[in-house]
C-alpha atoms as a PDB file:
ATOM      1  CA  UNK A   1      -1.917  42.936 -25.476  1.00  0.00           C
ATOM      2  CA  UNK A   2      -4.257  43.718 -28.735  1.00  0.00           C
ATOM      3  CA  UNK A   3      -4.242  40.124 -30.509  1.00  0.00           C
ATOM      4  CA  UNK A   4      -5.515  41.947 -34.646  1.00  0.00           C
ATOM      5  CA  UNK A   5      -2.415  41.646 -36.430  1.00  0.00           C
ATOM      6  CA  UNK A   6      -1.557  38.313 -36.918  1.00  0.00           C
ATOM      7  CA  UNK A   7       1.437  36.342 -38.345  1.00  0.00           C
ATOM      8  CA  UNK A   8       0.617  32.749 -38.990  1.00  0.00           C
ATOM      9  CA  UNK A   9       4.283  31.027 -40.256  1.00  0.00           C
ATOM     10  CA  UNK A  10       3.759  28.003 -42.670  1.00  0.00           C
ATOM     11  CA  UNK A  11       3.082  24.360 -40.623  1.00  0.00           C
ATOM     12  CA  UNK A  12       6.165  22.715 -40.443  1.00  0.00           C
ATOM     13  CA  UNK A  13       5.758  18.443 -40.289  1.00  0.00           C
ATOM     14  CA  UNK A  14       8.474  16.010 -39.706  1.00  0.00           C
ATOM     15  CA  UNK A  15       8.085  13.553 -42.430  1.00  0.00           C
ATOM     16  CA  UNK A  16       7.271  14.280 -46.044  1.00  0.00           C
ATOM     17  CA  UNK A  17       3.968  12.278 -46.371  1.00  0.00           C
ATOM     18  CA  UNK A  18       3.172  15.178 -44.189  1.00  0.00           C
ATOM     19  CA  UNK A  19       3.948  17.977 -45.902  1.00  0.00           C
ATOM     20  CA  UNK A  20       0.810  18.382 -48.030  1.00  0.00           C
ATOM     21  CA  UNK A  21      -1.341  17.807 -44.898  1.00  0.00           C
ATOM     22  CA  UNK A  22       1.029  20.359 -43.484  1.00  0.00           C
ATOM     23  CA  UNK A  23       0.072  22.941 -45.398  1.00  0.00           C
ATOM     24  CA  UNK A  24      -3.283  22.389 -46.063  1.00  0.00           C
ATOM     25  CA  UNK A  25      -3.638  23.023 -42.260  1.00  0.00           C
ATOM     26  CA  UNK A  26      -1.776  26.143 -42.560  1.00  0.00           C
ATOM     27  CA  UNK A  27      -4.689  27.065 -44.707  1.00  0.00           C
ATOM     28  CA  UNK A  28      -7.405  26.042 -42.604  1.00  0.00           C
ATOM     29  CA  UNK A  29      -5.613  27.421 -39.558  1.00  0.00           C
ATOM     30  CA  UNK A  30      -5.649  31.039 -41.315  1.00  0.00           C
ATOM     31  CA  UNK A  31      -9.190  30.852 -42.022  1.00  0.00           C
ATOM     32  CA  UNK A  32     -10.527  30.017 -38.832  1.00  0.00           C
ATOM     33  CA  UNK A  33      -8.651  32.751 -37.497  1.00  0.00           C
ATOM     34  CA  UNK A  34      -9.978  35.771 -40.557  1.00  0.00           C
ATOM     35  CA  UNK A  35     -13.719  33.862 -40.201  1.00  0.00           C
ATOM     36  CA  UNK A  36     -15.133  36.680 -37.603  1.00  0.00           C
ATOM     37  CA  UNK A  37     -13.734  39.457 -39.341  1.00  0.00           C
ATOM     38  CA  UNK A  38     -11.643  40.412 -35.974  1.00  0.00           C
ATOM     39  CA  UNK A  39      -8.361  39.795 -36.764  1.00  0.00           C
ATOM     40  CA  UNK A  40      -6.059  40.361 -39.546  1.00  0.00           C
ATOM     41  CA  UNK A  41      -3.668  37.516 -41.197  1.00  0.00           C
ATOM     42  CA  UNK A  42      -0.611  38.534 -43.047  1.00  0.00           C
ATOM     43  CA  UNK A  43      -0.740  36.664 -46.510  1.00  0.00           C
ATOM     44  CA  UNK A  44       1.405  34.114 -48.186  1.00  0.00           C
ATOM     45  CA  UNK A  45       2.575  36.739 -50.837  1.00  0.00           C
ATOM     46  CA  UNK A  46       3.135  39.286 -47.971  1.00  0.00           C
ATOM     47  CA  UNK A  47       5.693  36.318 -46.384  1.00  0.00           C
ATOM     48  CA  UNK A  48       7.463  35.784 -49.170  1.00  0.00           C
ATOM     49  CA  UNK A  49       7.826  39.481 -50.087  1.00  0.00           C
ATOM     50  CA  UNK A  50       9.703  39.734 -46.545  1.00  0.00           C
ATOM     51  CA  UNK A  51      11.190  36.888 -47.420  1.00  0.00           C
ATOM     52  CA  UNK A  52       9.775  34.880 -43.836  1.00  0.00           C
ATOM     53  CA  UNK A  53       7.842  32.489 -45.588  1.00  0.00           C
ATOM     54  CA  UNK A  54       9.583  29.450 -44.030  1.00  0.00           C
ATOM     55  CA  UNK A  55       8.252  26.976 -41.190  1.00  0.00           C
ATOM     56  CA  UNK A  56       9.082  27.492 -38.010  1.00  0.00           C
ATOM     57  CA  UNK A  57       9.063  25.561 -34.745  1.00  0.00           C
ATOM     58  CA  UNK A  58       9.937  27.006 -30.958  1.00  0.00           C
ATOM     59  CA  UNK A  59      10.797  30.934 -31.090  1.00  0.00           C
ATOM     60  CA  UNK A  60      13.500  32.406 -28.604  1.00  0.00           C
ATOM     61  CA  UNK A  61      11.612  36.050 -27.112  1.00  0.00           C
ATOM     62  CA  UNK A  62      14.085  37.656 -29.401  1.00  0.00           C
ATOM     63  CA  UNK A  63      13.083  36.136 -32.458  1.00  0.00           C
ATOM     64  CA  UNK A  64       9.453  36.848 -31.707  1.00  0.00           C
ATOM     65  CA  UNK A  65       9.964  40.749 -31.118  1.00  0.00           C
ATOM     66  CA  UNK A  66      12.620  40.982 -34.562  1.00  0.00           C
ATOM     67  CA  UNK A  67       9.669  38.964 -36.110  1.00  0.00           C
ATOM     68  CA  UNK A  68       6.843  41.417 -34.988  1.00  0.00           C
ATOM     69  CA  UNK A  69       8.544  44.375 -35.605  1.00  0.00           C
ATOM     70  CA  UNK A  70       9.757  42.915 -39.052  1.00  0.00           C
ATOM     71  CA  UNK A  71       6.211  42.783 -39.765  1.00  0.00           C
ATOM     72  CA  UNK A  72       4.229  44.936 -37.931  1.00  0.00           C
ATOM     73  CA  UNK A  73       2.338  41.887 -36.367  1.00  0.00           C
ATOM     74  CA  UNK A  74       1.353  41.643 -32.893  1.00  0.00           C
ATOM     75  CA  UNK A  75       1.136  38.133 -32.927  1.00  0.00           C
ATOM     76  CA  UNK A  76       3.303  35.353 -33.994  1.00  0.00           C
ATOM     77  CA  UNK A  77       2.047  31.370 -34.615  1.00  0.00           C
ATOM     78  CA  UNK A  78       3.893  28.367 -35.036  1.00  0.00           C
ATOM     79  CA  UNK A  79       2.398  25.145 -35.874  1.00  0.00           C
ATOM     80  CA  UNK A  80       4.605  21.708 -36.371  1.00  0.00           C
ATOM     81  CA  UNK A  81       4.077  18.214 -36.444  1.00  0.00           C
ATOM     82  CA  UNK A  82       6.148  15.972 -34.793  1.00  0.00           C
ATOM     83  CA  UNK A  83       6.526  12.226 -33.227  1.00  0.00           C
ATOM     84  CA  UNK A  84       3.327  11.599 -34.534  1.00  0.00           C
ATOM     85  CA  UNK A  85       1.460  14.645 -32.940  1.00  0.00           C
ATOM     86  CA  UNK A  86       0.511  18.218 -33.662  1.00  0.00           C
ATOM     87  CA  UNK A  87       1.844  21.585 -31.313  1.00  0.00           C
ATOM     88  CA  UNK A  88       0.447  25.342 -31.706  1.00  0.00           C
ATOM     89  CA  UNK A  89       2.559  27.649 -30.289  1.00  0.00           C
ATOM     90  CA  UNK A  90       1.262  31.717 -30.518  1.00  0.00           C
ATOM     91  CA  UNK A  91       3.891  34.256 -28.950  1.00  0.00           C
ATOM     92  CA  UNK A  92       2.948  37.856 -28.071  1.00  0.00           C
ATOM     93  CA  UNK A  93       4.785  39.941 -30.357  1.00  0.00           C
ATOM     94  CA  UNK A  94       5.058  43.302 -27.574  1.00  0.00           C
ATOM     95  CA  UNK A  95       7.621  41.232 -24.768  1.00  0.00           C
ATOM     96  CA  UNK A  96       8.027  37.769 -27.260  1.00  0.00           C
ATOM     97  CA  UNK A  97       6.973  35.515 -24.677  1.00  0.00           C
ATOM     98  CA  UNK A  98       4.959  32.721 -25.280  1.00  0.00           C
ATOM     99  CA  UNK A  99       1.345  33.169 -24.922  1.00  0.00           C
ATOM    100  CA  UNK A 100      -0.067  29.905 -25.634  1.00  0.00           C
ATOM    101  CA  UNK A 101       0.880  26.456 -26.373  1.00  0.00           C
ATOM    102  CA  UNK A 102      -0.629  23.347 -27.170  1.00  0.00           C
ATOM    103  CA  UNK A 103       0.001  19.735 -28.557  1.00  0.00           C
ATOM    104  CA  UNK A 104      -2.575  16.853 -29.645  1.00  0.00           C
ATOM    105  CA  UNK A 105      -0.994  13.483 -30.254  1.00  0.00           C
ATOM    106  CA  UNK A 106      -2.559  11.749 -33.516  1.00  0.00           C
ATOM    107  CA  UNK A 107      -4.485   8.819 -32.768  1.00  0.00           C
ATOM    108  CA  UNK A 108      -2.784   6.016 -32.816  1.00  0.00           C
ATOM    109  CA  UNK A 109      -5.239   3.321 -35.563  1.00  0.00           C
ATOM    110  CA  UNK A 110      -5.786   6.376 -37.804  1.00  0.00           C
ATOM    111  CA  UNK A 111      -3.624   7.941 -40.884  1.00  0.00           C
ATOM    112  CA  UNK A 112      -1.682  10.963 -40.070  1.00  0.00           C
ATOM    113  CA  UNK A 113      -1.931  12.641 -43.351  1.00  0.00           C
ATOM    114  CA  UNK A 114      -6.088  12.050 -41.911  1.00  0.00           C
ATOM    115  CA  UNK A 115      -6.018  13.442 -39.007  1.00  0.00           C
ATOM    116  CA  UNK A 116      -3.246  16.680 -38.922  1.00  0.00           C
ATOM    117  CA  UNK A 117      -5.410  19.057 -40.361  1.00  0.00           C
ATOM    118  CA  UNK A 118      -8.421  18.531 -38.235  1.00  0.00           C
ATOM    119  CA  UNK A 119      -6.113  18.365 -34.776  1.00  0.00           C
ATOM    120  CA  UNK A 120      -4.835  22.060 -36.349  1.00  0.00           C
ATOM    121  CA  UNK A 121      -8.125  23.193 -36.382  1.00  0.00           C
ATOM    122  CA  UNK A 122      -9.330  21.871 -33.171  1.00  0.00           C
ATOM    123  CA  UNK A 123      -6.426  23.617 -31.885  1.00  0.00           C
ATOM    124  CA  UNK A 124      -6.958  27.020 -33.785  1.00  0.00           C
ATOM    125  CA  UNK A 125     -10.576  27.284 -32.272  1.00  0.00           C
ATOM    126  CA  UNK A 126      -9.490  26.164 -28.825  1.00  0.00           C
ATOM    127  CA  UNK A 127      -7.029  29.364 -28.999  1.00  0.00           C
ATOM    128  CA  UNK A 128      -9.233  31.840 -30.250  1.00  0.00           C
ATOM    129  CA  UNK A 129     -11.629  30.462 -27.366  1.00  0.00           C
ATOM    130  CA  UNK A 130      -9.089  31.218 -24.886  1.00  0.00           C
ATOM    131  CA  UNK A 131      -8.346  34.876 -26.006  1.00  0.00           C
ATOM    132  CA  UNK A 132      -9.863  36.947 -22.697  1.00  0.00           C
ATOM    133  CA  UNK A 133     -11.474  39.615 -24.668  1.00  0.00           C
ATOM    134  CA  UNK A 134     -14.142  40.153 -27.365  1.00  0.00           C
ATOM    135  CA  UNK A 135     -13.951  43.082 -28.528  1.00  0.00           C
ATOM    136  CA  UNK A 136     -12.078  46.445 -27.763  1.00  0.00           C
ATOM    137  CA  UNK A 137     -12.908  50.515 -28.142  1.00  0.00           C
ATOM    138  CA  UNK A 138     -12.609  52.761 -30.862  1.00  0.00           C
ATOM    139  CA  UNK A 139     -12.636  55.689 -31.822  1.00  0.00           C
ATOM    140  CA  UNK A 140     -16.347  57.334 -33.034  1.00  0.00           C
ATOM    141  CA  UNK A 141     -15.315  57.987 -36.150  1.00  0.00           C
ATOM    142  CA  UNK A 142     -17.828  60.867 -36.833  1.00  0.00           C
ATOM    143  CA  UNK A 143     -17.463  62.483 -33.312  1.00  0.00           C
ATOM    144  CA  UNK A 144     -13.969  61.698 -32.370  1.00  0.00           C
ATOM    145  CA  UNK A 145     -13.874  60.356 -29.368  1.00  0.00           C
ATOM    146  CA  UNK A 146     -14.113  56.795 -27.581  1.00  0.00           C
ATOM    147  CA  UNK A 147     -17.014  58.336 -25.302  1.00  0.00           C
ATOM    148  CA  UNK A 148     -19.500  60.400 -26.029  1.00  0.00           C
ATOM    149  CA  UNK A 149     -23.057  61.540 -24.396  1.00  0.00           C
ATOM    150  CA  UNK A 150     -26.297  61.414 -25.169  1.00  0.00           C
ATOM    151  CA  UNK A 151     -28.846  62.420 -22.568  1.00  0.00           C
ATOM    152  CA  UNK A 152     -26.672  62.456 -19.924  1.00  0.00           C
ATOM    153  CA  UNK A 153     -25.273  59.062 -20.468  1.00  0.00           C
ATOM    154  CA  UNK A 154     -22.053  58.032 -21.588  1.00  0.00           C
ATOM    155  CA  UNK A 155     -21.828  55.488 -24.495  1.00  0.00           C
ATOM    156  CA  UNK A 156     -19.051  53.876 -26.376  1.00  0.00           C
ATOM    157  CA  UNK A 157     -18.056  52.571 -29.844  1.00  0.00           C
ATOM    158  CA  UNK A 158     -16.708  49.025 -29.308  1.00  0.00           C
ATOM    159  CA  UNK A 159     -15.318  46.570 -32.465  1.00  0.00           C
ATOM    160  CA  UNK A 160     -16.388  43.188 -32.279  1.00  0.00           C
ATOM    161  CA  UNK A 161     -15.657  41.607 -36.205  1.00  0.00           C
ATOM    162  CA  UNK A 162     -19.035  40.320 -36.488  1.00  0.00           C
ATOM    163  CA  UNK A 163     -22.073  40.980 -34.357  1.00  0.00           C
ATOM    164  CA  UNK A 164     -24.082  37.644 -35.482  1.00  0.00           C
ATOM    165  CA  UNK A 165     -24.654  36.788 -31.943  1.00  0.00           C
ATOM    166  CA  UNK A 166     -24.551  40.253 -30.045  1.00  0.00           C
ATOM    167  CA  UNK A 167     -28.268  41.511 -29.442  1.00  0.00           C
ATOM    168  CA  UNK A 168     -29.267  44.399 -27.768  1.00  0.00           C
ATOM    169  CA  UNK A 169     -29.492  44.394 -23.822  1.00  0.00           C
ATOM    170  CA  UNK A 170     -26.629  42.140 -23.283  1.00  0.00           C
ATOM    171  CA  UNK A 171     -24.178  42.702 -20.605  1.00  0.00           C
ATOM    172  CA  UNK A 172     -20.622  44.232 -21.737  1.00  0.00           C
ATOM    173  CA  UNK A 173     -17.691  44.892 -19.537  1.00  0.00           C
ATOM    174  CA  UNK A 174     -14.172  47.180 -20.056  1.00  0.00           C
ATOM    175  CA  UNK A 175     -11.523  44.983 -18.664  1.00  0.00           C
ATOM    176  CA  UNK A 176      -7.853  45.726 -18.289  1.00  0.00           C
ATOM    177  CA  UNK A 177      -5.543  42.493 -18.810  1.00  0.00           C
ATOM    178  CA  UNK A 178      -2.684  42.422 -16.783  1.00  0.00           C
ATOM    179  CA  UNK A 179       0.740  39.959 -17.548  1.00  0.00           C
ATOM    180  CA  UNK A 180       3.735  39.915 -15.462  1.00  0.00           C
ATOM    181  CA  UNK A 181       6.311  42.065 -17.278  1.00  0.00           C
ATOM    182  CA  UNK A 182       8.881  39.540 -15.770  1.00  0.00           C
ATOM    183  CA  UNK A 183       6.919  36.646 -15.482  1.00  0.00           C
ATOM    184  CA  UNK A 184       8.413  33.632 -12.838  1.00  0.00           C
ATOM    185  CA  UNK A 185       7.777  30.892 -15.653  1.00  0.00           C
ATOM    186  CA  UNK A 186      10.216  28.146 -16.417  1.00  0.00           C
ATOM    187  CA  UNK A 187      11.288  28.354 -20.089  1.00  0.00           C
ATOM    188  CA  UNK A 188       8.895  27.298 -22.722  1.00  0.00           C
ATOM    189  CA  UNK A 189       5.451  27.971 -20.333  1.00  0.00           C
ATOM    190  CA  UNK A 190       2.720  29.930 -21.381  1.00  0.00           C
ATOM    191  CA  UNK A 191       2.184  32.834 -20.309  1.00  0.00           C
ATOM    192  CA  UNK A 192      -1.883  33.306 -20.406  1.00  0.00           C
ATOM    193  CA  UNK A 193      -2.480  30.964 -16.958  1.00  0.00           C
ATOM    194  CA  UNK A 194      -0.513  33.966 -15.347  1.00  0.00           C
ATOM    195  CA  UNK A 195      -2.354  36.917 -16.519  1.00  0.00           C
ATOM    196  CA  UNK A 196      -5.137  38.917 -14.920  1.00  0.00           C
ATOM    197  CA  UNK A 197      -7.962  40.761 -15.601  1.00  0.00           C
ATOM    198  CA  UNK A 198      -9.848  43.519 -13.787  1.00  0.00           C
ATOM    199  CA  UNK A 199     -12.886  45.122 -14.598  1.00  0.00           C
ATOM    200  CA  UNK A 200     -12.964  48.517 -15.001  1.00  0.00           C
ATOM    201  CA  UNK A 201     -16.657  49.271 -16.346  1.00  0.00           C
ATOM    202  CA  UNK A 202     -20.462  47.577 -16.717  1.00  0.00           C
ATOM    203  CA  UNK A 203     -22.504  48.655 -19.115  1.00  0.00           C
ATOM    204  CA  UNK A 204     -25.224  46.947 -21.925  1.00  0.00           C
ATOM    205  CA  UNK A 205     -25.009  46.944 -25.695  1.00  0.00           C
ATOM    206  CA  UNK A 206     -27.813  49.634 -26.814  1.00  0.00           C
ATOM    207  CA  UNK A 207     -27.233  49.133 -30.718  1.00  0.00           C
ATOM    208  CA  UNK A 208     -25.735  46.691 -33.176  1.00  0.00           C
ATOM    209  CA  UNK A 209     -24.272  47.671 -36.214  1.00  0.00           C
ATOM    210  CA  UNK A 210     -22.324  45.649 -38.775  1.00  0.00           C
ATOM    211  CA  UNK A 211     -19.449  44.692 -37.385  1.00  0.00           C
ATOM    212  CA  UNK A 212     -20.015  46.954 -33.995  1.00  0.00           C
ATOM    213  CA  UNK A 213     -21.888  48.005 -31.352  1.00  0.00           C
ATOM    214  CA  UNK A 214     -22.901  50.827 -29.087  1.00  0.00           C
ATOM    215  CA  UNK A 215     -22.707  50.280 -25.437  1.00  0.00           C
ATOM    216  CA  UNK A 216     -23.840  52.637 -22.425  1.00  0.00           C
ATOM    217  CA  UNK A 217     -21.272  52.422 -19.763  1.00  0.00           C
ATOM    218  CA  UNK A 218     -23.523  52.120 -16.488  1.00  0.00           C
ATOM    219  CA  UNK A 219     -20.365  51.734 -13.934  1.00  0.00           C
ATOM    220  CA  UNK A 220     -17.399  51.976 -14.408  1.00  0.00           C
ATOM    221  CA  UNK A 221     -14.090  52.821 -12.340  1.00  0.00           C
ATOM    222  CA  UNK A 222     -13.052  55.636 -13.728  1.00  0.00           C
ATOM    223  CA  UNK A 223     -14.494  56.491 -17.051  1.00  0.00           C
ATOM    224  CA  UNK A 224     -11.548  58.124 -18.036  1.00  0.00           C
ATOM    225  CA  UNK A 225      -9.918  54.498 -18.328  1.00  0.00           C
ATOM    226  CA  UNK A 226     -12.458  53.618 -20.827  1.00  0.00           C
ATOM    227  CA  UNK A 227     -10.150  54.582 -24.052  1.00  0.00           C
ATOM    228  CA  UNK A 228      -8.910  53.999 -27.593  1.00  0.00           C
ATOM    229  CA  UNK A 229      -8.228  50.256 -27.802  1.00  0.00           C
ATOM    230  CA  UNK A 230     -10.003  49.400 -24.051  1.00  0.00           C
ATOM    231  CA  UNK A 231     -11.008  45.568 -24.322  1.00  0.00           C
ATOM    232  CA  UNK A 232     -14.743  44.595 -23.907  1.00  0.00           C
ATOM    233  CA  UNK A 233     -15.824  41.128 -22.575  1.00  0.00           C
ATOM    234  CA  UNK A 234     -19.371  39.998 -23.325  1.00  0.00           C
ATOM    235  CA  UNK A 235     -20.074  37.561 -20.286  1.00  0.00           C
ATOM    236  CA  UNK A 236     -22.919  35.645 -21.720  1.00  0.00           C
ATOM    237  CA  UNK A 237     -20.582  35.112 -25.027  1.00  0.00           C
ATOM    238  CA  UNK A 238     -17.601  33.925 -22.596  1.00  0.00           C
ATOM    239  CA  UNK A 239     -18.520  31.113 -20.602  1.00  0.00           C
ATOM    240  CA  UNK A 240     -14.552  29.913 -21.259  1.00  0.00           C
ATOM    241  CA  UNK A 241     -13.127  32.656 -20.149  1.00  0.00           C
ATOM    242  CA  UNK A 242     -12.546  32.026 -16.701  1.00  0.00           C
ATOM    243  CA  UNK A 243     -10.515  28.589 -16.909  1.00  0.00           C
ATOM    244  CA  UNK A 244      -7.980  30.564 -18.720  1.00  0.00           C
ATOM    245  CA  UNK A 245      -6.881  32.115 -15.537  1.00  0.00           C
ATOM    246  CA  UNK A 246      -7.165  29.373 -13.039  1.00  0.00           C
ATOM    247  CA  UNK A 247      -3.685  28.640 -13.520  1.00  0.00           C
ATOM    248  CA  UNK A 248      -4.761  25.561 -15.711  1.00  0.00           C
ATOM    249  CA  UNK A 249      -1.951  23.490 -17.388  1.00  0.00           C
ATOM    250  CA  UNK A 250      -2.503  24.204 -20.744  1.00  0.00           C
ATOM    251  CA  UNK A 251       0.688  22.707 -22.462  1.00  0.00           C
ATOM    252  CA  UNK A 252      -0.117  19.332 -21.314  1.00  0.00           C
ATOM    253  CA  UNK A 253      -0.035  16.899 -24.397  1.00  0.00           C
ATOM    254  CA  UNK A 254      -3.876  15.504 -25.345  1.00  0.00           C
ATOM    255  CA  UNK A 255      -4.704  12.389 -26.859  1.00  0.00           C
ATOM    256  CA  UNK A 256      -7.285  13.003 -29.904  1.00  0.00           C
ATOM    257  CA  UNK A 257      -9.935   9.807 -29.579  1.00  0.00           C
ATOM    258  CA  UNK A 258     -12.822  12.456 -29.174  1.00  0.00           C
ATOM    259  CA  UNK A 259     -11.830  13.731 -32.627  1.00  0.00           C
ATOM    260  CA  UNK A 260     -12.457   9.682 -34.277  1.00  0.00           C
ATOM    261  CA  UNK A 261     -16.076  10.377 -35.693  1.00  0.00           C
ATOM    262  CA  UNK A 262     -15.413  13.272 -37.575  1.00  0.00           C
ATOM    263  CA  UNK A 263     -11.882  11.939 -39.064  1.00  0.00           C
ATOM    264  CA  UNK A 264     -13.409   8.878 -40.862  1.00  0.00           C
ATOM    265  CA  UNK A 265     -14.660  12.011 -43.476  1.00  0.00           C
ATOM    266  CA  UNK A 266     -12.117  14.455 -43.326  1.00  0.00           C
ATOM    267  CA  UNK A 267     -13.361  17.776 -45.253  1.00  0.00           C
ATOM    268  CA  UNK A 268     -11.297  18.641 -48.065  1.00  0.00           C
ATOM    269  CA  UNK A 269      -9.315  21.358 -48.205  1.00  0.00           C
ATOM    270  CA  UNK A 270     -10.569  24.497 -50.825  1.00  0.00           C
ATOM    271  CA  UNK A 271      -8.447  24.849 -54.183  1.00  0.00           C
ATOM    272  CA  UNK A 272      -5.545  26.441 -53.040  1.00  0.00           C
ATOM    273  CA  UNK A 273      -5.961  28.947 -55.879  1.00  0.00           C
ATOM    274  CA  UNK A 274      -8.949  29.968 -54.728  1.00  0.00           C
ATOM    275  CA  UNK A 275      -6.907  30.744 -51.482  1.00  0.00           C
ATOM    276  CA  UNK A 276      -3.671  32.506 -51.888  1.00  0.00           C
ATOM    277  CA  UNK A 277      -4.640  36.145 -51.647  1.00  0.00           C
ATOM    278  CA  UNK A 278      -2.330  39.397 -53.107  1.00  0.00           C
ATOM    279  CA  UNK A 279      -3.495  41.167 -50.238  1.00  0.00           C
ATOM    280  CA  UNK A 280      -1.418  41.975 -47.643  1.00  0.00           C
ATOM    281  CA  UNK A 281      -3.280  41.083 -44.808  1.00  0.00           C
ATOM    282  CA  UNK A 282      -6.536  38.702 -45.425  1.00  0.00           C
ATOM    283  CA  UNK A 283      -9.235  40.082 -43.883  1.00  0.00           C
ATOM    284  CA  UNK A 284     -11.693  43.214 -43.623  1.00  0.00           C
ATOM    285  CA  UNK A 285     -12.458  45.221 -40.781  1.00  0.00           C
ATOM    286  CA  UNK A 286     -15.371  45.830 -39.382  1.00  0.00           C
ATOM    287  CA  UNK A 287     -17.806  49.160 -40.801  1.00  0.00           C
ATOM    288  CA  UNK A 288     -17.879  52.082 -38.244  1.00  0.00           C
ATOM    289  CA  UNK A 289     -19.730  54.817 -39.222  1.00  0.00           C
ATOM    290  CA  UNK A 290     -18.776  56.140 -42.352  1.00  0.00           C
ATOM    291  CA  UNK A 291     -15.489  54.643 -42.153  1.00  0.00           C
ATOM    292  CA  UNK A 292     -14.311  51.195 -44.116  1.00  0.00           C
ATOM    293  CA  UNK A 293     -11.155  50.180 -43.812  1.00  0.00           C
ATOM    294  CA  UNK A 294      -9.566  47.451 -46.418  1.00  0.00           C
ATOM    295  CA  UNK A 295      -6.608  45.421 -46.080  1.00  0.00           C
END
């Protein structure tokens, strides 16, 4: 389930005083998600050259997987507003089930149009909290291989985006995330509170590069399922990580009154100019080696 390639579909909102809000959280939305450098967000001309670029609310499975393969994304979002509140839905491109989903009901003695783009952003960062991995292997682009030794230890090449708050000595594990191919969910649940992991190696970051970092693999199961595209969990960077798999209830509609202070002073949105990109996809992945990649 490699979450990089992301399609983020235009906010949809129910009335038209909302439409500008609407899209302005679109904006934000795609931001938040490009702001680590870890994942890639198809662009507004890229939509419209596929001829997509259209709101969209609930997806059917086979919607999602025509969608993905449409354009090459491995993950689908929907945002809308409606009856005065605010859902996220994301959708796994690989099966088209529903990954996660969320809704935050405005609050009731403050302006819509005031309060849907910060709710869209509360929600973006609460999803990219919930994602159960922070990184994942690659390929040493000068050697060739995911893992490689070095005086008689076994190290590996992992991506992170950016590496602001990895040090050296921190703990790293290689986990393997495991959802039901035929999940027992009613239609419409998510399907993250029914996923697994299991850790498959220990190890400790020995060097930090831009954008990556070199880990020694101390333990692990079998090293030979450490591989191309393995995911990495830093434990002392994932103190949410567990409540995602406690079977929580994480569709359950949320009142917004903790959000009141910062809504009085919305920020304003960025010229859109200075957003809409040519590029296909709107970010830039991380240096390895000798090798930059730009999208």
């Amino acid at each position: 389930m490699l979450m990089r390639r992301w399609v983020v579909f235009p906010f949809d909102a129910d009335v038209p005083s909302l439409k500008n809000s609407a899209e302005n959280a679109w904006w934000k939305s795609r931001e938040r998600l490009t702001a680590e450098k870890k994942y890639l967000v198809a662009s507004r001309q890229f939509l419209i050259q596929k001829d997509v670029f259209q709101p969209r609310k609930d997806l059917n499975p086979d919607d999602v997987k025509l969608l993905a393969h449409l354009l090459d994304a491995e993950v689908i979002v929907t945002g809308y507003s409606e009856a005065r509140g605010f859902q996220l839905n994301v959708y796994l491109g690989q099966n088209g089930e529903l990954f996660w989903s969320k809704r935050i009901a405005f609050h009731p003695s403050l302006k819509a149009t005031d309060q849907l783009e910060l709710i869209s952003d509360n929600l973006t960062q609460e999803l990219l909290s919930q994602i159960p991995y922070q990184g994942f292997v690659v390929t040493d682009p000068l050697i060739g291989k995911t893992l490689y030794d070095e005086d008689s230890k076994k190290y590996a090449v992992v991506d992170l985006g950016t590496t602001d708050n990895v040090q050296e000595g921190m703990d790293v594990q290689w986990v393997k995330i495991y959802i039901p191919e035929k999940p027992t969910l009613k239609e419409g649940e998510p399907l993250l509170p029914q996923s697994k992991i299991q850790v498959i190696g220990e190890g400790k970051i020995s060097k930090v590069k831009r954008g990556v970092f070199v880990a020694q693999v101390e333990r692990a199961k079998s090293v030979d399922l450490i591989n191309e595209g393995t995911f990495v969990v830093i434990p002392k960077l994932s103190s949410k990580l567990g409540e995602s798999y406690l079977g929580h209830d994480i569709v359950k509609e949320k009142n917004a009154p903790e959000l009141l202070p910062t809504m009085i002073n919305p920020v304003a949105p960025e010229s859109q100019g200075a957003k809409k990109q040519t590029l296909i996809f709107g970010s830039v992945v991380s240096v390895i080696g000798l090798l930059l990649l730009g999208l």
